[in-house]
C-alpha atoms as a PDB file:
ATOM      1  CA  UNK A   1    -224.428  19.320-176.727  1.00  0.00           C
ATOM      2  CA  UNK A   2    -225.866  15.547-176.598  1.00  0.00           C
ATOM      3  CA  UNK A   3    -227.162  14.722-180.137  1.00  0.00           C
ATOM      4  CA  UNK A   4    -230.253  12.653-180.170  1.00  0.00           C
ATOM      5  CA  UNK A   5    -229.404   9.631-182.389  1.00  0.00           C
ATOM      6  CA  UNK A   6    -232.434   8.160-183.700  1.00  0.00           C
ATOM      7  CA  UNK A   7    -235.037  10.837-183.142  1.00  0.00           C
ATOM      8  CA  UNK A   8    -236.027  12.692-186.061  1.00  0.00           C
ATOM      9  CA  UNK A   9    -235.502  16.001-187.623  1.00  0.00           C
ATOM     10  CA  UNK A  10    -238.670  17.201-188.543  1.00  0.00           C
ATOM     11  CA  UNK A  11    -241.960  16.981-188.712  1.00  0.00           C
ATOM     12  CA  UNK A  12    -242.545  15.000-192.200  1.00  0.00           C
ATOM     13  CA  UNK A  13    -243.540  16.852-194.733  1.00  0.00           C
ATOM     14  CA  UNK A  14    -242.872  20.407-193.415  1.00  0.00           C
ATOM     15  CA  UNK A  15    -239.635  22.647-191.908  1.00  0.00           C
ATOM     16  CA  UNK A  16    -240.963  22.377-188.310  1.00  0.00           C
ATOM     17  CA  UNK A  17    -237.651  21.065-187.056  1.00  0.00           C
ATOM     18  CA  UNK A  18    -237.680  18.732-184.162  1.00  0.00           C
ATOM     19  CA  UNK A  19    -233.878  19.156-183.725  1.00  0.00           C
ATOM     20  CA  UNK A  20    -230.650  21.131-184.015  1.00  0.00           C
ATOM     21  CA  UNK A  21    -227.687  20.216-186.219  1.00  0.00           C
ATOM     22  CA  UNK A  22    -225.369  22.459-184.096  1.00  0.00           C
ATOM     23  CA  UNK A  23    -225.023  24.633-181.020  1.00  0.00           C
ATOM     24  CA  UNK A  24    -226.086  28.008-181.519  1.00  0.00           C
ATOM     25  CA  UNK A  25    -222.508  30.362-181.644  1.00  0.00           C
ATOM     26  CA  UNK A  26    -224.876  33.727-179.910  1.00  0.00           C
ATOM     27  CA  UNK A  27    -225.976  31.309-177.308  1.00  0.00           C
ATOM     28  CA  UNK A  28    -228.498  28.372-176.184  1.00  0.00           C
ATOM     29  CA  UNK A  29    -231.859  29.648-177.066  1.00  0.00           C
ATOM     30  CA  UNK A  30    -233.761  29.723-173.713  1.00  0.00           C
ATOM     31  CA  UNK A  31    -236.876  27.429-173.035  1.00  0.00           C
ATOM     32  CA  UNK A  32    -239.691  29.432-172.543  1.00  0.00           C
ATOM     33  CA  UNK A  33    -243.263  27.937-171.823  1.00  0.00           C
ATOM     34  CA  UNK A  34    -245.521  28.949-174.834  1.00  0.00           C
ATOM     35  CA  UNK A  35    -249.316  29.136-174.538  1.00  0.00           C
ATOM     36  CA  UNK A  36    -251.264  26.964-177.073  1.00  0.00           C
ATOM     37  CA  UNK A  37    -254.750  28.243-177.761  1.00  0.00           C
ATOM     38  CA  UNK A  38    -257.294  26.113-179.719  1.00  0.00           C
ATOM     39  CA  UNK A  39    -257.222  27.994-182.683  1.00  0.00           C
ATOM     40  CA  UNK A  40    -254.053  27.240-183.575  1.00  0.00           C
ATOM     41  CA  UNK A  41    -253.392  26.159-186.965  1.00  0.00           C
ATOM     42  CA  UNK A  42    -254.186  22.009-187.535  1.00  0.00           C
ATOM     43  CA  UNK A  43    -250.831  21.849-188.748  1.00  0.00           C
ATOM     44  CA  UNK A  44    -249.344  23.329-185.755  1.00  0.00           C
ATOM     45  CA  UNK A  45    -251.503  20.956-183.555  1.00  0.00           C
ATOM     46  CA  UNK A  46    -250.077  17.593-185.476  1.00  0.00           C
ATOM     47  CA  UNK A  47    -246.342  18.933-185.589  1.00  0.00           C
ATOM     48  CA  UNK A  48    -246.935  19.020-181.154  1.00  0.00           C
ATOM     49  CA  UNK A  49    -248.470  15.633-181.214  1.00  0.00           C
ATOM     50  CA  UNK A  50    -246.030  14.181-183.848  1.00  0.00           C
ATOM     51  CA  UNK A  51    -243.120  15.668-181.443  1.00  0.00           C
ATOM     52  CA  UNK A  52    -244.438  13.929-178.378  1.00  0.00           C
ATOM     53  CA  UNK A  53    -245.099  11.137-179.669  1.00  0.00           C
ATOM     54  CA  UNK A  54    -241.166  10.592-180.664  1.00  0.00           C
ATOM     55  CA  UNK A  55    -240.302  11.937-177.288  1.00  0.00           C
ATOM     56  CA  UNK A  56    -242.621   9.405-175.875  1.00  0.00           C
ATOM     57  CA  UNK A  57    -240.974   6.959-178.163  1.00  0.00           C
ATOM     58  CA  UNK A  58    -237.384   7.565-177.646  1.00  0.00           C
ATOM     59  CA  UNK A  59    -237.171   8.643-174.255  1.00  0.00           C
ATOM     60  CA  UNK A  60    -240.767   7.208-172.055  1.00  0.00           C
ATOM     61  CA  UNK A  61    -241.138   8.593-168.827  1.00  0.00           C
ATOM     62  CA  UNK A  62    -237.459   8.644-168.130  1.00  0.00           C
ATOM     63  CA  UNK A  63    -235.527  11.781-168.034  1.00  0.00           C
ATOM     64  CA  UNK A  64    -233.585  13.352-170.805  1.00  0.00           C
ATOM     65  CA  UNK A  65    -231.108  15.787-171.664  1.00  0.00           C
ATOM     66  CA  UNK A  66    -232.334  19.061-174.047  1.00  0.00           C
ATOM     67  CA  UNK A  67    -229.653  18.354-176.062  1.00  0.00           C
ATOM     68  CA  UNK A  68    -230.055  18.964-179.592  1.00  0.00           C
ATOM     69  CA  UNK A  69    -233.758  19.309-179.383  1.00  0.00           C
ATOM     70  CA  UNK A  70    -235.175  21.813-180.979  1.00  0.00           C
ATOM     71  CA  UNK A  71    -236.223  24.831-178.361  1.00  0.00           C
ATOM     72  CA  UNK A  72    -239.358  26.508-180.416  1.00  0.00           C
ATOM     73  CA  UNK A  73    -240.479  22.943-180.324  1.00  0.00           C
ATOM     74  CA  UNK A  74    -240.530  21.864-176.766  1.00  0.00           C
ATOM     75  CA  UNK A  75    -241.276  25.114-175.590  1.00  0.00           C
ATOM     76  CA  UNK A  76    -245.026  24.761-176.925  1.00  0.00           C
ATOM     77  CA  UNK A  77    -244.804  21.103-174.383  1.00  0.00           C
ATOM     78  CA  UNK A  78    -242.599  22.894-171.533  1.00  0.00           C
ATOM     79  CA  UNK A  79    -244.965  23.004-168.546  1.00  0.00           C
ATOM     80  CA  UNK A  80    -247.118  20.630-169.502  1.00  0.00           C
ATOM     81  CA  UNK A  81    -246.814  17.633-171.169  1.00  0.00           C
ATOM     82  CA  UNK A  82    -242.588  18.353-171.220  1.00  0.00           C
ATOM     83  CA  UNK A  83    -241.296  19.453-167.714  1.00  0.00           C
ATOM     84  CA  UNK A  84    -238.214  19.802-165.640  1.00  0.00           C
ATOM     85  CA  UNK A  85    -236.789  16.251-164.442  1.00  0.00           C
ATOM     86  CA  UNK A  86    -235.022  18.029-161.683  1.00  0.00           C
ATOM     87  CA  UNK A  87    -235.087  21.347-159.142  1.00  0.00           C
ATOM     88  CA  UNK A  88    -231.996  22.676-160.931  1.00  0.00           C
ATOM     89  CA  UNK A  89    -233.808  23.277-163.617  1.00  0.00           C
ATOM     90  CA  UNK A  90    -231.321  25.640-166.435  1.00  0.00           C
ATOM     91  CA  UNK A  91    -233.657  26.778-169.351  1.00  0.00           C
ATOM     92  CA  UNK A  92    -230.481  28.100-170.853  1.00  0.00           C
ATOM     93  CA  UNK A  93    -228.796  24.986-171.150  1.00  0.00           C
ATOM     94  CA  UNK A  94    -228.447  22.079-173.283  1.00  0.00           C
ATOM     95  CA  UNK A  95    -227.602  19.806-170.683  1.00  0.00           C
ATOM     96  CA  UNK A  96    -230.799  20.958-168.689  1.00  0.00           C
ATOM     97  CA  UNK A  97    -233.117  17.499-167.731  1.00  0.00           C
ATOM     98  CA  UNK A  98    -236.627  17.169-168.696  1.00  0.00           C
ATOM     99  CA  UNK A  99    -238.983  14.559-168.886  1.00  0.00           C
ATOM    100  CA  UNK A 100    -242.473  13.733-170.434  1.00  0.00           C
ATOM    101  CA  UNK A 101    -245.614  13.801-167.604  1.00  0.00           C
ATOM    102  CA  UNK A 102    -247.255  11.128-169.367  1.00  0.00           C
ATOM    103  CA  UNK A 103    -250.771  11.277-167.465  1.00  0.00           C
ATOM    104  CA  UNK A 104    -250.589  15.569-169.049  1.00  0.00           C
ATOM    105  CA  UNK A 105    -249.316  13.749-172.404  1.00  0.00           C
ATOM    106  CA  UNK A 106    -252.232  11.631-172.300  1.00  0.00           C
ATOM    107  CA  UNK A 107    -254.869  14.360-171.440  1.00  0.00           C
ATOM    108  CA  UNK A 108    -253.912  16.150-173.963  1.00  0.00           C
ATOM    109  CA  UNK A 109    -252.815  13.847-176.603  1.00  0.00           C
ATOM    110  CA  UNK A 110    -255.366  10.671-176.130  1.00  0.00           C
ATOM    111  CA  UNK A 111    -255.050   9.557-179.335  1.00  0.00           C
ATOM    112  CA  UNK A 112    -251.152   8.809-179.065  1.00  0.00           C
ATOM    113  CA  UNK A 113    -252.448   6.374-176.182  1.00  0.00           C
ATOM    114  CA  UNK A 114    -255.046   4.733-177.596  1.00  0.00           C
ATOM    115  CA  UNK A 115    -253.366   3.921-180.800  1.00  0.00           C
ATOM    116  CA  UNK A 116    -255.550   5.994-183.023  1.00  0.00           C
ATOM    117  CA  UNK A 117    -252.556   8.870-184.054  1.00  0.00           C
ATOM    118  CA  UNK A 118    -250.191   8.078-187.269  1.00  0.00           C
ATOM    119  CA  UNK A 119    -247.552   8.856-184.392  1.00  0.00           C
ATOM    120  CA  UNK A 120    -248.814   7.160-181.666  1.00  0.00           C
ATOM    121  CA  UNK A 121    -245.489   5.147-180.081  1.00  0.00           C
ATOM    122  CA  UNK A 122    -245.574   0.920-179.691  1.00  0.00           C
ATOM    123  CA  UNK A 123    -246.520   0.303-176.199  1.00  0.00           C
ATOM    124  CA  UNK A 124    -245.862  -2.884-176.426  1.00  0.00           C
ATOM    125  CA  UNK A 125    -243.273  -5.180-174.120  1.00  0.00           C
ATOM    126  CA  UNK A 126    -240.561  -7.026-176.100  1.00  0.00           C
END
């Protein structure tokens, strides 16, 4: 299992993980596309933009590997802002490939585009 060096652990603040320490011993925990529904909690809402915004961050529009990414996490992006880099798509496995649709990402998250988010990511060009 790949370990993301650099991204963070969690949401700040709370104990909504945004990745593994270790590989689970029962198993990978499958990715599973959750619905989100607006009346989901504001919390909720601000650990899924704070979570793409350090995919975004880390990772762009390139694909990446699940690794130690936290499944409960990308699952509530998997489909939509989060989907499968590649037809061999393994929702079982840590080495499955995503990548971030960033025209979804920006539907959806507009204010990690336009700057206005505390976890919007530095579009800038070095």
């Amino acid at each position: 299992m790949l370990k993301h060096r650099g991204f963070p652990g969690r949401f700040p603040g709370t104990d909504f993980q945004f990745t593994i320490r270790r590989a689970n011993p029962k198993g990978v925990t499958p990715l599973v596309a959750r619905k989100r529904f607006a009346d989901r909690r504001l919390i909720d809402r601000r650990a899924d933009e704070a979570f793409l915004g350090a995919l975004i961050a880390h990772f762009g529009d390139e694909p990446f590997e699940r690794g130690n990414l936290d499944a409960g996490r990308l699952s509530w992006l998997l489909g939509r802002e989060v989907v499968p880099a590649s037809e061999s798509f393994d929702p079982v496995s840590y080495d499955a490939l995503l990548r971030v649709d960033m025209r979804a990402a920006e539907a959806a998250f507009p204010q990690l585009f336009d700057g206005s988010s505390e976890f919007a990511f530095d579009t800038r060009e070095e």
